[in-house]
C-alpha atoms as a PDB file:
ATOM      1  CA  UNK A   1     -17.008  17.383  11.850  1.00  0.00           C
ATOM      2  CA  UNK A   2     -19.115  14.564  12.089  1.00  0.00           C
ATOM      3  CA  UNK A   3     -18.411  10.610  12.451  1.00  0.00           C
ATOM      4  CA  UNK A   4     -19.429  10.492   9.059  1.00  0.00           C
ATOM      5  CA  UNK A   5     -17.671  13.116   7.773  1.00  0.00           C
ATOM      6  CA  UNK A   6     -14.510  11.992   8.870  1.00  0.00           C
ATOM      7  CA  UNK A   7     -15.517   8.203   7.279  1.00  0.00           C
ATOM      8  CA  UNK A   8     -16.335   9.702   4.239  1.00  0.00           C
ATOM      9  CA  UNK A   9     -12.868  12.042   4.310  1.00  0.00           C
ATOM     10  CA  UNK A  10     -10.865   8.801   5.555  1.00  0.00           C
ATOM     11  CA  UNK A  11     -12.230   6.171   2.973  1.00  0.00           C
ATOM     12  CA  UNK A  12     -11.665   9.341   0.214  1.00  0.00           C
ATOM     13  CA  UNK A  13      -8.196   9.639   1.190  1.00  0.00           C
ATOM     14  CA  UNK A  14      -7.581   5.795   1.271  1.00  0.00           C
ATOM     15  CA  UNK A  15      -8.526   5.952  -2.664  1.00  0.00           C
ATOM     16  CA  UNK A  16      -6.836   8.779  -3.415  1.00  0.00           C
ATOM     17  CA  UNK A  17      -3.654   6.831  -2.534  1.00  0.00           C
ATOM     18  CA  UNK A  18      -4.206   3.537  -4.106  1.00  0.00           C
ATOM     19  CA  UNK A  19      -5.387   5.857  -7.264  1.00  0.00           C
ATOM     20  CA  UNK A  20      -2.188   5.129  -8.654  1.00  0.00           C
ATOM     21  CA  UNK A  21      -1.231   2.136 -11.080  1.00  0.00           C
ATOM     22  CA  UNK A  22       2.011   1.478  -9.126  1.00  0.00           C
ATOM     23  CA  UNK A  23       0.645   1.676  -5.224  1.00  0.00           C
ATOM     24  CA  UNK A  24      -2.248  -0.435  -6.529  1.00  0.00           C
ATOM     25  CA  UNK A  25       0.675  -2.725  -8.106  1.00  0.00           C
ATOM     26  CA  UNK A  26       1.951  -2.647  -4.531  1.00  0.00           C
ATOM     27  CA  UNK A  27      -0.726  -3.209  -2.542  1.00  0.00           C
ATOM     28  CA  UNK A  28      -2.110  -5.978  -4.757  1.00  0.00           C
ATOM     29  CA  UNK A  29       1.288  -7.669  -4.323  1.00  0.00           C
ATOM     30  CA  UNK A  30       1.034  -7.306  -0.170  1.00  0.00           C
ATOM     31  CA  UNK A  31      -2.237  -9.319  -0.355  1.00  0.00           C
ATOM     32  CA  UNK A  32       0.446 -12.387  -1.396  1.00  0.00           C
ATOM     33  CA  UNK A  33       3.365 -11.988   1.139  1.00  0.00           C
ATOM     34  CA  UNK A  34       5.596  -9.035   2.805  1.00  0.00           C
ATOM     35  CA  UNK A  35       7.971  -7.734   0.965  1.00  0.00           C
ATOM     36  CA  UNK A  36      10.917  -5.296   1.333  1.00  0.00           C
ATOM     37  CA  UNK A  37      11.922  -2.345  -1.040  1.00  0.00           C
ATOM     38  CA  UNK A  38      14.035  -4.172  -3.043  1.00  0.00           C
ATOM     39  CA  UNK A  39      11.483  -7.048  -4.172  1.00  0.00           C
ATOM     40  CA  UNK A  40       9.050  -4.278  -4.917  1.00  0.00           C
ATOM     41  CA  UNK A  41      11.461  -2.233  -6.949  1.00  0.00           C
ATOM     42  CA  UNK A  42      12.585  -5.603  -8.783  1.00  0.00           C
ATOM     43  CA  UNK A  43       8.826  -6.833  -9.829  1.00  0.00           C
ATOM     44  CA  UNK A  44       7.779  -3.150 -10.725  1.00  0.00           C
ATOM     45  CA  UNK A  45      11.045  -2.157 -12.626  1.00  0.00           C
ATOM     46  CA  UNK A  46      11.097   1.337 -11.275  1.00  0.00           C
ATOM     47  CA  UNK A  47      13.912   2.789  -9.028  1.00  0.00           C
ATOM     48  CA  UNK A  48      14.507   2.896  -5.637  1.00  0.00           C
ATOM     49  CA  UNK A  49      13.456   6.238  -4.979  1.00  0.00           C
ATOM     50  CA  UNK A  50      10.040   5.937  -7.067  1.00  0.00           C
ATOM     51  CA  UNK A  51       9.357   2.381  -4.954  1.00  0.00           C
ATOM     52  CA  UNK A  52      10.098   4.614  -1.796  1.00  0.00           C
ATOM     53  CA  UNK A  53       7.925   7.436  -2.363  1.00  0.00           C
ATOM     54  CA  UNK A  54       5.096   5.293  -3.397  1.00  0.00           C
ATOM     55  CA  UNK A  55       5.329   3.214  -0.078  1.00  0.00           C
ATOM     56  CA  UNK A  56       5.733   6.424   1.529  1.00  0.00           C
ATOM     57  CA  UNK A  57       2.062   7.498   0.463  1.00  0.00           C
ATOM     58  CA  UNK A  58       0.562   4.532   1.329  1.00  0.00           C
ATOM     59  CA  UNK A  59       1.915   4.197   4.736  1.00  0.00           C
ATOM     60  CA  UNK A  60       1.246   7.657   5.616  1.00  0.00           C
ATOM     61  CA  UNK A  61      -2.393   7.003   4.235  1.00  0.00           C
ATOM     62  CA  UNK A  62      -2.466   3.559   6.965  1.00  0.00           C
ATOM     63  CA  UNK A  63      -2.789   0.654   4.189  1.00  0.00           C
ATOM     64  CA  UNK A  64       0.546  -0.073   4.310  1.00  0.00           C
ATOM     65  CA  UNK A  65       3.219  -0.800   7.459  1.00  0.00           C
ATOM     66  CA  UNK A  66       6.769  -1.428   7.403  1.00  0.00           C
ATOM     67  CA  UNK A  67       8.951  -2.922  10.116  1.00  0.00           C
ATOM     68  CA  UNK A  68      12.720  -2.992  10.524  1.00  0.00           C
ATOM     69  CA  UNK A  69      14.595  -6.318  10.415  1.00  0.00           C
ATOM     70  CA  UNK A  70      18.290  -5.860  10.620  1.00  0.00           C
ATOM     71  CA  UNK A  71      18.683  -3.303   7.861  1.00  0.00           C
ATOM     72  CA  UNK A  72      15.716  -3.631   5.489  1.00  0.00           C
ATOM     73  CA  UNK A  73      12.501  -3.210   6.090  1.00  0.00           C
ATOM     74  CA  UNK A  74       9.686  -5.175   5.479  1.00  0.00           C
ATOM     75  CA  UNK A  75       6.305  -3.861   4.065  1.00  0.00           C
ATOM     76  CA  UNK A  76       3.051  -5.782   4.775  1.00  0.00           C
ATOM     77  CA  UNK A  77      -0.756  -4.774   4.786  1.00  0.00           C
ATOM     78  CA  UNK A  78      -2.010  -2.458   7.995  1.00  0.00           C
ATOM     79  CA  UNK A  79      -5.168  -2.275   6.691  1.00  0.00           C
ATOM     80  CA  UNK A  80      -6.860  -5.741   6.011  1.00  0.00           C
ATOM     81  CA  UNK A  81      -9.796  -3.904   3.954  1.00  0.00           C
ATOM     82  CA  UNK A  82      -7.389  -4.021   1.259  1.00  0.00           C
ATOM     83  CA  UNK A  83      -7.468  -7.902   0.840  1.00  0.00           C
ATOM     84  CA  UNK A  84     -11.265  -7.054  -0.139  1.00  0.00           C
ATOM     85  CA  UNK A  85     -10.659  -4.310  -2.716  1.00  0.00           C
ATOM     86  CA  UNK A  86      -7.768  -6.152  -4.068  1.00  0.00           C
ATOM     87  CA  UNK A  87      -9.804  -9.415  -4.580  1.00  0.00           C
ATOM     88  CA  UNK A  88     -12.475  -7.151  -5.847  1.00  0.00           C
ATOM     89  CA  UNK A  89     -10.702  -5.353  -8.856  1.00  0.00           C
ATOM     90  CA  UNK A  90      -8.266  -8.739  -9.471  1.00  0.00           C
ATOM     91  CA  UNK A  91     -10.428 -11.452  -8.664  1.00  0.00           C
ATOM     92  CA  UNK A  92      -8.239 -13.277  -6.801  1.00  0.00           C
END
């Protein structure tokens, strides 16, 4: 596999995760501050587990990181590319 190909199979991956209305939701909201599961779940209405599996995704896809403060964690952008697209599609 080629440089290229691997690009092309990263930046396809990379939309395949933020296809979704929610993880785009989520992401969008990570361009403003970090946030932990709870402020996510609370501003998106949907449970726990749905917040978790969508953060899940998109850290396992490398937009998203989380870090451990005491007993939370806290979600922020890993990959600043995202600002970009975000600012792209909401014009912010």
């Amino acid at each position: 596999m080629t440089n290229y190909d691997q690009e092309l199979k990263n930046a396809a991956e990379i939309l395949k995760a933020l296809s979704n209305p929610i993880r785009l939701c989520i992401v969008n909201k990570l361009t403003l501050s970090s946030l932990n599961v709870g402020q996510m779940q609370e501003c998106l209405g949907i449970s726990q587990s749905s917040a978790s599996q969508h953060l899940s995704i998109l850290r396992n896809s490398k937009i998203i990181e989380g870090k451990r403060v005491g007993s939370e964690v806290i979600y922020s952008l890993a990959d600043e590319r995202m600002r970009t697209l975000v600012k792209i599609f909401f014009d912010q």
